[in-house]
C-alpha atoms as a PDB file:
ATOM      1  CA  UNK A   1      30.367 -35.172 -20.097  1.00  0.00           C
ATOM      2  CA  UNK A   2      29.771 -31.955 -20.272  1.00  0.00           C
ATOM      3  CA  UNK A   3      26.827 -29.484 -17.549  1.00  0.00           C
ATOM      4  CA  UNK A   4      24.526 -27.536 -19.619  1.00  0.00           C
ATOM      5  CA  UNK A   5      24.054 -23.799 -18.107  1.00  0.00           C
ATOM      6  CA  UNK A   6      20.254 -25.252 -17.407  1.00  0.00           C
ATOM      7  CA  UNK A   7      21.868 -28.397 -14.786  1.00  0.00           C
ATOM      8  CA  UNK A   8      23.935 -25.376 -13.130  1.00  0.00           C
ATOM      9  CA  UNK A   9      21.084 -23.327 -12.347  1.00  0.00           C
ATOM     10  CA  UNK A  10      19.241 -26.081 -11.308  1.00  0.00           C
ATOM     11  CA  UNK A  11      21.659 -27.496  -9.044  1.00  0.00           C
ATOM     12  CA  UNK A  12      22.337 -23.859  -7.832  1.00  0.00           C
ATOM     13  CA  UNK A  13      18.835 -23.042  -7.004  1.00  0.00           C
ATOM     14  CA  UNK A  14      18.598 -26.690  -5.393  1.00  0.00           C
ATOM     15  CA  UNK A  15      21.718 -25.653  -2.854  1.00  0.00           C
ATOM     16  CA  UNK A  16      20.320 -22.021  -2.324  1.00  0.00           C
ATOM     17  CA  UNK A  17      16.892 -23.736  -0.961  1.00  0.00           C
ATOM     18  CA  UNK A  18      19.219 -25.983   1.199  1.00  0.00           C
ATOM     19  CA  UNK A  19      21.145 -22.986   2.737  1.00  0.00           C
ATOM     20  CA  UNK A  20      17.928 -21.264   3.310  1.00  0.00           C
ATOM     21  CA  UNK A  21      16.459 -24.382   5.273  1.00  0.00           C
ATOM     22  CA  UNK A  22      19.250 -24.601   7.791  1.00  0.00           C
ATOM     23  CA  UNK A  23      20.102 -20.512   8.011  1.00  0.00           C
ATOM     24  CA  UNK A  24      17.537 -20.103  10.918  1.00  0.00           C
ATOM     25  CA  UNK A  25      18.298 -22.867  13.064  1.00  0.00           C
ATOM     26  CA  UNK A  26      18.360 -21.791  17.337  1.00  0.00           C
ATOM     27  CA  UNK A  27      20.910 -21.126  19.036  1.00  0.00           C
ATOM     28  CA  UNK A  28      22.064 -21.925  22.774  1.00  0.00           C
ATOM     29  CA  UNK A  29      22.602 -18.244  24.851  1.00  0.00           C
ATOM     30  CA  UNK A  30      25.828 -19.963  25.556  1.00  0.00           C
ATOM     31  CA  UNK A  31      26.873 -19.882  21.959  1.00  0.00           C
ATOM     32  CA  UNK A  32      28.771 -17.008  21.111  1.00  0.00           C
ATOM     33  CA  UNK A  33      26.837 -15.912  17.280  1.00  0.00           C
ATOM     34  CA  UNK A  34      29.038 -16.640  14.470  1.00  0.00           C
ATOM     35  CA  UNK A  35      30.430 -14.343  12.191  1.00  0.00           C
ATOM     36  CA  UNK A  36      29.679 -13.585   8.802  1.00  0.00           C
ATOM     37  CA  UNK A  37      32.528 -14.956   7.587  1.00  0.00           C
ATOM     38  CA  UNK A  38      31.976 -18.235   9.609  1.00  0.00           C
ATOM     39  CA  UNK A  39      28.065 -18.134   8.176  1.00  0.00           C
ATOM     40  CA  UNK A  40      29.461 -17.792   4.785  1.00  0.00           C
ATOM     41  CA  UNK A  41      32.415 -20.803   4.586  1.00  0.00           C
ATOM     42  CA  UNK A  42      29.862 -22.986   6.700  1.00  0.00           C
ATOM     43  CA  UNK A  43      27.538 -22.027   3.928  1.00  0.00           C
ATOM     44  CA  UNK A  44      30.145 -22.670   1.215  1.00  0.00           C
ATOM     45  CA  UNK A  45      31.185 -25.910   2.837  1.00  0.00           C
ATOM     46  CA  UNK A  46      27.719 -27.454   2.430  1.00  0.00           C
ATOM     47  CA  UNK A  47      27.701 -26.375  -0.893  1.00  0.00           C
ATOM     48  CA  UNK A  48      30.520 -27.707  -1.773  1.00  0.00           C
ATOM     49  CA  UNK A  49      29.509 -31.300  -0.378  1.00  0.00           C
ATOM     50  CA  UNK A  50      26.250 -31.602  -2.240  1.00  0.00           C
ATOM     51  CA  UNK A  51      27.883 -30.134  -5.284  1.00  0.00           C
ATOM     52  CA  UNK A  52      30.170 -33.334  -5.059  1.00  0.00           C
ATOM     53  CA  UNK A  53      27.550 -35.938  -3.814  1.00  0.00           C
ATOM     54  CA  UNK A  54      25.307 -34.946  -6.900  1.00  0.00           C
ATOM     55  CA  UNK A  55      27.883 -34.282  -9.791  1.00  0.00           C
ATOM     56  CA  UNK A  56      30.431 -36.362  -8.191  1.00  0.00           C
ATOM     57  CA  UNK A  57      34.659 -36.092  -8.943  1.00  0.00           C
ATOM     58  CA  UNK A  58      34.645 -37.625 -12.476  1.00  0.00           C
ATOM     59  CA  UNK A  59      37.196 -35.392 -14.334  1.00  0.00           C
ATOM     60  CA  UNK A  60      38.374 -33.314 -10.848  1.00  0.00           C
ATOM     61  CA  UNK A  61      41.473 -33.497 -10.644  1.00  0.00           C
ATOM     62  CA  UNK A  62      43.039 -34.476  -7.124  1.00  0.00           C
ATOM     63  CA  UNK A  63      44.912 -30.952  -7.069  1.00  0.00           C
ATOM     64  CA  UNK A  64      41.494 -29.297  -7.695  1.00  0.00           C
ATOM     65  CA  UNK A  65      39.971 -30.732  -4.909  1.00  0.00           C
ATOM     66  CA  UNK A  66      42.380 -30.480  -2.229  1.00  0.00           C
ATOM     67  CA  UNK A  67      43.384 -27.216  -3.062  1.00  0.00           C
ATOM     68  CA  UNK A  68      39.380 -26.502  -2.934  1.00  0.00           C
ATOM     69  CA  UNK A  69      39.348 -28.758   0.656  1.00  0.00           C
ATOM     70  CA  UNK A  70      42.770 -26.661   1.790  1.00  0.00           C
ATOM     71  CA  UNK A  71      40.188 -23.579   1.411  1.00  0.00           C
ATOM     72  CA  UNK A  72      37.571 -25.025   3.478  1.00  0.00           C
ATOM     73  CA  UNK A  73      39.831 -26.213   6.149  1.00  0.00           C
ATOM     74  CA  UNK A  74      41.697 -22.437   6.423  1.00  0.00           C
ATOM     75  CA  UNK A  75      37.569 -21.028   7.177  1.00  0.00           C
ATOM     76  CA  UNK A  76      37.752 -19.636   3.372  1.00  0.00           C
ATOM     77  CA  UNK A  77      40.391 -17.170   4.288  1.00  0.00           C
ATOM     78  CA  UNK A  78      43.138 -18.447   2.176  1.00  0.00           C
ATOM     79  CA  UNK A  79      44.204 -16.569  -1.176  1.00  0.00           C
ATOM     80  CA  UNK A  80      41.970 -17.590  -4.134  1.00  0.00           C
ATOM     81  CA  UNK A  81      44.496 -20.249  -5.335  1.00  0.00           C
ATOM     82  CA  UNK A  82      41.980 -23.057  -6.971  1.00  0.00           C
ATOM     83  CA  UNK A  83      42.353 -23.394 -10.756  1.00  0.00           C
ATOM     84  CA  UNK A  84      39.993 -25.203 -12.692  1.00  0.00           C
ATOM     85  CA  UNK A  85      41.498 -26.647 -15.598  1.00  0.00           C
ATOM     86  CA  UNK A  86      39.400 -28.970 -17.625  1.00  0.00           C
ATOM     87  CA  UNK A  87      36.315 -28.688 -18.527  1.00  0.00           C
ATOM     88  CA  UNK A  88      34.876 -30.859 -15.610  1.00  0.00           C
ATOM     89  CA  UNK A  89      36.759 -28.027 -12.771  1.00  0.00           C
ATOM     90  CA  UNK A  90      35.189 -25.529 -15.248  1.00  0.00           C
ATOM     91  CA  UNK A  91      31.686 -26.920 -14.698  1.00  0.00           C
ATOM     92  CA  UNK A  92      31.951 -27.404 -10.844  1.00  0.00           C
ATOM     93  CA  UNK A  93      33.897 -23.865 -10.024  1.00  0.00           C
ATOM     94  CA  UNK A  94      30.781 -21.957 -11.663  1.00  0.00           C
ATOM     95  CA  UNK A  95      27.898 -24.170  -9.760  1.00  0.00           C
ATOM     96  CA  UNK A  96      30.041 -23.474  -6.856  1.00  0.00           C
ATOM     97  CA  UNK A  97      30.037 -19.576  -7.836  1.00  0.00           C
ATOM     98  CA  UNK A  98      25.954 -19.446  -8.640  1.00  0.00           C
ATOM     99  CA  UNK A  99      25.914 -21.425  -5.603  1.00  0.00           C
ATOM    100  CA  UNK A 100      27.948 -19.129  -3.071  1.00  0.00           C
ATOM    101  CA  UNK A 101      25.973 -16.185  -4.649  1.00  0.00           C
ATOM    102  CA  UNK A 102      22.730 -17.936  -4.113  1.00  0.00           C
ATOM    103  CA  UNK A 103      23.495 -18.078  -0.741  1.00  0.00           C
ATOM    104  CA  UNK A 104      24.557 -14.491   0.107  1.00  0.00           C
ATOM    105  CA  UNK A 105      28.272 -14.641  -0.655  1.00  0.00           C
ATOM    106  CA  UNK A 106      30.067 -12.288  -3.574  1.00  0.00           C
ATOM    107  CA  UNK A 107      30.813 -14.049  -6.891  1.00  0.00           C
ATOM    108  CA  UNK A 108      34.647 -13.223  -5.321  1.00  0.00           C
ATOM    109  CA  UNK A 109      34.283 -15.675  -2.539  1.00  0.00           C
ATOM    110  CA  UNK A 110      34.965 -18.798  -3.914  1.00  0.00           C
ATOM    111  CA  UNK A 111      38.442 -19.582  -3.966  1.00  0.00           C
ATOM    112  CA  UNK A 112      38.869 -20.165  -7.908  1.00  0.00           C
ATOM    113  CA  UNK A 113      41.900 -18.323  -9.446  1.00  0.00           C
ATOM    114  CA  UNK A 114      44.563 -19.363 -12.548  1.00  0.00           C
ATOM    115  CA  UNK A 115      47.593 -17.185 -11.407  1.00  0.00           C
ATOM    116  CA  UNK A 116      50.122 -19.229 -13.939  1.00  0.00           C
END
């Protein structure tokens, strides 16, 4: 089963109205402010979670998605080493790149890379 551009955007736009509904949440004075990096993988993160709870992991391969949860885990600072393969990765690494745009990030920040 193949996404249609259309279900990208929409799912996109969905996750960049969820980012922008927790972005302004208080914080304790005690709580050192995170940094933009931090913002952005937390940001990512949640992304990534509602990508998977709407689309689900039909056609993901297990490497894709611990190699994409091996990201996460590093605070998005690992190399970009995530390589979507069939058609399914295709579809879910560009939501995920519409998404991280949508929600202040480069199109470079998402870990998806073929290096082989």
């Amino acid at each position: 089963m193949t996404c249609s551009l259309k279900s990208i955007i929409s799912l996109a736009a969905l996750l960049a109205a969820i980012f922008a509904g927790s972005v302004s949440h208080a914080v304790a004075q005690t709580t050192p402010p995170k940094s933009w990096p931090e913002v952005k993988c937390e940001r990512y993160g949640k992304a990534w979670t509602e990508a998977l709870t709407r689309r689900g992991r039909k056609g993901l391969s297990p490497e894709f998605v611990e190699r994409h949860e091996a990201f996460l885990a590093s605070g998005c600072t690992t190399k970009a080493d995530v390589c979507p393969r069939s058609e399914e990765e295709l579809s879910m690494a560009n939501i995920m790149v519409v998404a991280a745009m949508n929600a202040g990030t480069a199109s470079t920040f998402p870990p998806f890379a073929c290096r082989k």
